[in-house]
Protein backbone atom coordinates (compact mmCIF):
# COMPACT_ATOMS: atom_id res chain seq x y z
CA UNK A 1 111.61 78.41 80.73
CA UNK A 2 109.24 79.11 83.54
CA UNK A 3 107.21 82.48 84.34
CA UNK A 4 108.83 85.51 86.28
CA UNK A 5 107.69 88.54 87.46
CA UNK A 6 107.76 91.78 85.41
CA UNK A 7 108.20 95.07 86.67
CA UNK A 8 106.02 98.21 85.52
CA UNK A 9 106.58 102.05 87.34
CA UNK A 10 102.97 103.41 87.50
CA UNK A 11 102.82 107.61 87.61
CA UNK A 12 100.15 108.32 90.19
CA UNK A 13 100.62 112.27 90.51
CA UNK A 14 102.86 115.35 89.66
CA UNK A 15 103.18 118.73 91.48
CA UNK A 16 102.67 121.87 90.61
CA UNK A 17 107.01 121.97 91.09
CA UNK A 18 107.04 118.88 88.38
CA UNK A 19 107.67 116.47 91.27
CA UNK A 20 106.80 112.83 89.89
CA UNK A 21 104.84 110.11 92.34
CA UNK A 22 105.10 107.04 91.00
CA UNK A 23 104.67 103.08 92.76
CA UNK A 24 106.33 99.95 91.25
CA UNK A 25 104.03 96.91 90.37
CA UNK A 26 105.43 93.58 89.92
CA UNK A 27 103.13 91.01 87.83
CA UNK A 28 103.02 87.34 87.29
CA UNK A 29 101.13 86.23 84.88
CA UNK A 30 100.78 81.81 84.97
CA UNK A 31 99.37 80.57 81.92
CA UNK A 32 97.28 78.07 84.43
CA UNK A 33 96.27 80.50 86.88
CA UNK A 34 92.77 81.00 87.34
CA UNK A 35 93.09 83.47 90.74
CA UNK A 36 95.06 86.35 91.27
CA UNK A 37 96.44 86.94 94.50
CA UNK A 38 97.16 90.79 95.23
CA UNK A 39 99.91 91.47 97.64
CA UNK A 40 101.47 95.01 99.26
CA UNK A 41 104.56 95.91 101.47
CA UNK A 42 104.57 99.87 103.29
CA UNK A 43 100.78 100.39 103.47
CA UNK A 44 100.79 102.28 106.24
CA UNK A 45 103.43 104.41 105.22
CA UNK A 46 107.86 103.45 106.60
CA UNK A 47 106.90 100.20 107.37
CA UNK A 48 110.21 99.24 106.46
CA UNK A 49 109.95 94.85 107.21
CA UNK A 50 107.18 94.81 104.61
CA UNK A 51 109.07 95.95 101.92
CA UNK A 52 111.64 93.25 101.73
CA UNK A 53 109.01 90.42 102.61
CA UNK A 54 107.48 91.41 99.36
CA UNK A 55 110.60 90.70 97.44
CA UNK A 56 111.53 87.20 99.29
CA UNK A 57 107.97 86.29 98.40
CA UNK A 58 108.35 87.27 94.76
CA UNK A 59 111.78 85.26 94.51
CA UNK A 60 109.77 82.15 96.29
CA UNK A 61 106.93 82.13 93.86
CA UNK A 62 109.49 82.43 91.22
CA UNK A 63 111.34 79.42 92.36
CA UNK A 64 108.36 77.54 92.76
CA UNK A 65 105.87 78.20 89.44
CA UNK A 66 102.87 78.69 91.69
CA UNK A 67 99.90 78.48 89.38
CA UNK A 68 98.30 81.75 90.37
CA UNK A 69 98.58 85.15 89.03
CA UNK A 70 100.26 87.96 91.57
CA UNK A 71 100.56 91.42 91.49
CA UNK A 72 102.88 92.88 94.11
CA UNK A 73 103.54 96.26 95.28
CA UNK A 74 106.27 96.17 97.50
């Protein structure tokens, strides 16, 4: 069975109203890797065509078994 991608919810802040921020990471972890490649959709806030790029991309390096190690934040 080859690698995938597993998803962790980071908290990064809460309000004084109990409002939660939290960001989604998505790691791959190849047994072979020896880099790690660090890739992020929305950085500059509704930046809505990097979003889904991330997730082709993570489907692609799925499908493929590239021997690096990614972390994405879409």
């Amino acid at each position: 069975m080859g690698q995938n991608f597993n998803h962790e919810t980071l908290p990064l802040h809460s309000t004084a109203s109990n409002t939660k921020f939290e960001i989604d990471v998505w790691r791959y972890n190849h047994p072979d890797a020896t880099q790690t490649v660090y890739l992020q959709g929305g950085i500059h806030g509704i930046e809505l065509t990097g979003i889904p790029v991330v997730h082709e991309f993570i489907k692609e390096i799925e499908e493929h078994q590239l021997a690096y190690n990614f972390i994405c934040v879409p």
